[in-house]
Every structure is written in structure tokens, then in C-alpha cells.
C-alpha atoms as a PDB file:
ATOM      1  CA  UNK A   1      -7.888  -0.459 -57.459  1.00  0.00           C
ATOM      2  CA  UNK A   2     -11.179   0.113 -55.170  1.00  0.00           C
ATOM      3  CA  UNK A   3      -8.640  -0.352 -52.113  1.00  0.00           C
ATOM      4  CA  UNK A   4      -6.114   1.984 -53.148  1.00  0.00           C
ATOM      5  CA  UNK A   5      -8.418   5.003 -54.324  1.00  0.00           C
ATOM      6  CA  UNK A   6     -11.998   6.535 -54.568  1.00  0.00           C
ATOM      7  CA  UNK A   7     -13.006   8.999 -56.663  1.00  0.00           C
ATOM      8  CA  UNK A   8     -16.930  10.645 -56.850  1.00  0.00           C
ATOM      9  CA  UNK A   9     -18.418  13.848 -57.690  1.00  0.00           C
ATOM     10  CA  UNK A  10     -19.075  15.300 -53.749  1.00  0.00           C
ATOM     11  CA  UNK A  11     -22.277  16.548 -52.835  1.00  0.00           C
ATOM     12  CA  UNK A  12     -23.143  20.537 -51.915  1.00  0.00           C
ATOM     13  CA  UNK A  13     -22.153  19.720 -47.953  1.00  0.00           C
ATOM     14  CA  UNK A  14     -18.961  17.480 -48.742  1.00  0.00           C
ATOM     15  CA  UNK A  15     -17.354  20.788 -50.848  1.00  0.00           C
ATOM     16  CA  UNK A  16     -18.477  23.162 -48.112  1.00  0.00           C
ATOM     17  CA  UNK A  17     -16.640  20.895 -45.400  1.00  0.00           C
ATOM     18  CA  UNK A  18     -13.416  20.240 -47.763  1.00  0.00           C
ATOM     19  CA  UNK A  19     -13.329  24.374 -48.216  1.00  0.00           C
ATOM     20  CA  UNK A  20     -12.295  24.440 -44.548  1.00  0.00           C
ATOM     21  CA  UNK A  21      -9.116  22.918 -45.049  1.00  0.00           C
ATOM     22  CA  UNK A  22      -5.578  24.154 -47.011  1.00  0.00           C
ATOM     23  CA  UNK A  23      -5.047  24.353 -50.191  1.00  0.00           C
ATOM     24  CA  UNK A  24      -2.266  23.083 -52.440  1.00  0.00           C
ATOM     25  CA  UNK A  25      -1.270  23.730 -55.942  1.00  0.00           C
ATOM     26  CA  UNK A  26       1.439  22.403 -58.284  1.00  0.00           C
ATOM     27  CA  UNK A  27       1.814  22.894 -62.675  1.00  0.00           C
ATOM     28  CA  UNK A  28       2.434  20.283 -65.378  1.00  0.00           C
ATOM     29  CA  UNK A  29       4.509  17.790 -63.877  1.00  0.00           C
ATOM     30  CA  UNK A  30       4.940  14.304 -62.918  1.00  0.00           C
ATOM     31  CA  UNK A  31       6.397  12.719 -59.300  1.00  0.00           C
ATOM     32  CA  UNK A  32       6.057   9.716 -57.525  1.00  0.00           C
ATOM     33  CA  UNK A  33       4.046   9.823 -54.511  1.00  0.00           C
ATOM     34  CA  UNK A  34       3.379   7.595 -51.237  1.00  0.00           C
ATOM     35  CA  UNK A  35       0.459   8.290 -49.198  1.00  0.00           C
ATOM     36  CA  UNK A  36       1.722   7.234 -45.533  1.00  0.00           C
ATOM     37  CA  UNK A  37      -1.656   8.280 -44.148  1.00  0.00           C
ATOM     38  CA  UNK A  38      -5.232   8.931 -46.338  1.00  0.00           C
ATOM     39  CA  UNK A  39      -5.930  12.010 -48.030  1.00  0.00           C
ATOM     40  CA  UNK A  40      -9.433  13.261 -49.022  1.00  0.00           C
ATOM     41  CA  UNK A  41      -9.221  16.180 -51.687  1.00  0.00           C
ATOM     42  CA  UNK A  42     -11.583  18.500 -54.125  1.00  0.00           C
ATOM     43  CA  UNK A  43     -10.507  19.596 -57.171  1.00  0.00           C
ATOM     44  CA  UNK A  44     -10.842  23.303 -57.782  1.00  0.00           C
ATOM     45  CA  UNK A  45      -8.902  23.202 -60.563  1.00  0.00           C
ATOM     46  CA  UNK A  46      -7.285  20.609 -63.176  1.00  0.00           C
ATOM     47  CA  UNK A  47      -6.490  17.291 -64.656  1.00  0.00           C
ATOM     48  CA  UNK A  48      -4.344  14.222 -63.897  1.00  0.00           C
ATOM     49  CA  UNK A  49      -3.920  10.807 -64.245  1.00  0.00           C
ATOM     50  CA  UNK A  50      -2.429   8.497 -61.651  1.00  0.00           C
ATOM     51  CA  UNK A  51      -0.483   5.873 -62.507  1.00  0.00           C
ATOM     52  CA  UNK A  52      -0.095   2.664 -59.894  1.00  0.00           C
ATOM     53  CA  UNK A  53       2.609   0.127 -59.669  1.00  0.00           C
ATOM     54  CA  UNK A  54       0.566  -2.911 -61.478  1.00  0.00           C
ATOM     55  CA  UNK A  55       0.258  -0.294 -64.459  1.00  0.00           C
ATOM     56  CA  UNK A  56      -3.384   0.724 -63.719  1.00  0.00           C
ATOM     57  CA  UNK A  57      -4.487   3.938 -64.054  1.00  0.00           C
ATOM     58  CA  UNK A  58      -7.129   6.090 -63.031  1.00  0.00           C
ATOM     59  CA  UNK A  59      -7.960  10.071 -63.837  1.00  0.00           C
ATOM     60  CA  UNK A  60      -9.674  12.762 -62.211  1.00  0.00           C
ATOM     61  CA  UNK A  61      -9.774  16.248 -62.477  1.00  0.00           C
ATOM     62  CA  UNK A  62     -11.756  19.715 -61.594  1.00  0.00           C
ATOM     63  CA  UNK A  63     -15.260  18.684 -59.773  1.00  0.00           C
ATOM     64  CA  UNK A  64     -13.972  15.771 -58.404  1.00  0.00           C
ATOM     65  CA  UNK A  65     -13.892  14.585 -54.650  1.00  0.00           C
ATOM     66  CA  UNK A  66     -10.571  11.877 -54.169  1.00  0.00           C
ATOM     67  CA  UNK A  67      -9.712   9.658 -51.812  1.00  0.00           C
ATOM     68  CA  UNK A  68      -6.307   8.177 -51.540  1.00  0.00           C
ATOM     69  CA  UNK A  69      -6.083   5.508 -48.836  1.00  0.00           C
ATOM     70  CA  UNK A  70      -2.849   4.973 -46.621  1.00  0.00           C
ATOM     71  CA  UNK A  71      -0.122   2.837 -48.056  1.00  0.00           C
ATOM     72  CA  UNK A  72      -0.833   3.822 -51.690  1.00  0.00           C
ATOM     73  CA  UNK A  73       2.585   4.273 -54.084  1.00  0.00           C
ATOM     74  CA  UNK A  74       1.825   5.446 -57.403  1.00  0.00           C
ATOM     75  CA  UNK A  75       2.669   8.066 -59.968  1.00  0.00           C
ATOM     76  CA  UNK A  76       1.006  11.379 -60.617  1.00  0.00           C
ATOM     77  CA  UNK A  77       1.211  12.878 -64.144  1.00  0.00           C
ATOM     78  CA  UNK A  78      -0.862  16.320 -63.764  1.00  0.00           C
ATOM     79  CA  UNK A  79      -1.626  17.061 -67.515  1.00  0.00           C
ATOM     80  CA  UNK A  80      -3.061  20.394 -66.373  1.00  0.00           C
ATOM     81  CA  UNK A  81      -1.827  23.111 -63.507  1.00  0.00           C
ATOM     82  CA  UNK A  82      -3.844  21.680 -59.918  1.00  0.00           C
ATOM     83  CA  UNK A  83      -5.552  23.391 -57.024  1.00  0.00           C
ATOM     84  CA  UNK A  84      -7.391  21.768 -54.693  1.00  0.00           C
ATOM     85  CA  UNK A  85      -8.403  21.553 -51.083  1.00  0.00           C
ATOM     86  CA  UNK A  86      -7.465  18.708 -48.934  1.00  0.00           C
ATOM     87  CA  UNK A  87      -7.334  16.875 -45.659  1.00  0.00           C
ATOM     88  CA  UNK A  88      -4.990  14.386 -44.663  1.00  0.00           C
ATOM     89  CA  UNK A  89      -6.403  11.416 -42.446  1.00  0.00           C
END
């Protein structure tokens, strides 16, 4: 799981950097997902647990920095409504 995704609380510099980019936001849902390139994200806002093809698991949710590297497939269930910030490659 290491490989596929990182997830840390971001230091004082690392959330004024991640402010720079878009944001997206998206309510109580779940949807598969590939990530074709990596994607670096803060959550403003949130909860969810991601669910991976071997049945793993990992959550993270408002606070935290995430890292999803290329090639990933997995399955988001967001158990509360998301906003964050994030930067693709």
C-alpha cells in the first residue's frame, strides 16, 4: 500500500503551497477512480475511505495532506461532503 498512496499531516509551508492550486468538492458518494498521473491534495474539509483492488483500505480526512501515485485503481467511499485543494503531477 506504501506504493500506491501516502498520507501525512503537512507542515505550515506544504498547506500554504497546496492553497495555490484549484479546488474540488463532491458529497456522500462512492466512484471508482484511476489516477493516470499523481495527485497531491489537502483536505479542507471531510472524510473518506479508499478502498483498493486487493481489499485494503486506507482513510483520511480534514487536516490531511494525500498523495496518490500514478497507476493507482481503487474505490472512494466519501462518508462525509469533501473539499480540498489539489495538484495533479
Amino acid at each position: 500500500m506504501k506504493e500506491r498512496v501516502k498520507i501525512w499531516k503537512p507542515s505550515p509551508e506544504e498547506i500554504e503551497e497546496i492553497k495555490q492550486y484549484p479546488t474540488w468538492q463532491k458529497g456522500q458518494s462512492e466512484f471508482e477512480w484511476f489516477y493516470d498521473e499523481d495527485e497531491t491534495f489537502y483536505l479542507l474539509e471531510g472524510e473518506v475511505e479508499v478502498e483498493f483492488p486487493d481489499g485494503s483500505k486506507v482513510n483520511f480526512k480534514k487536516g490531511d495532506m494525500v498523495k496518490f501515485k500514478a497507476g493507482t485503481e481503487c474505490k472512494w467511499k466519501i462518508k462525509e461532503k469533501v473539499l480540498k485543494h489539489y495538484k495533479i503531477g
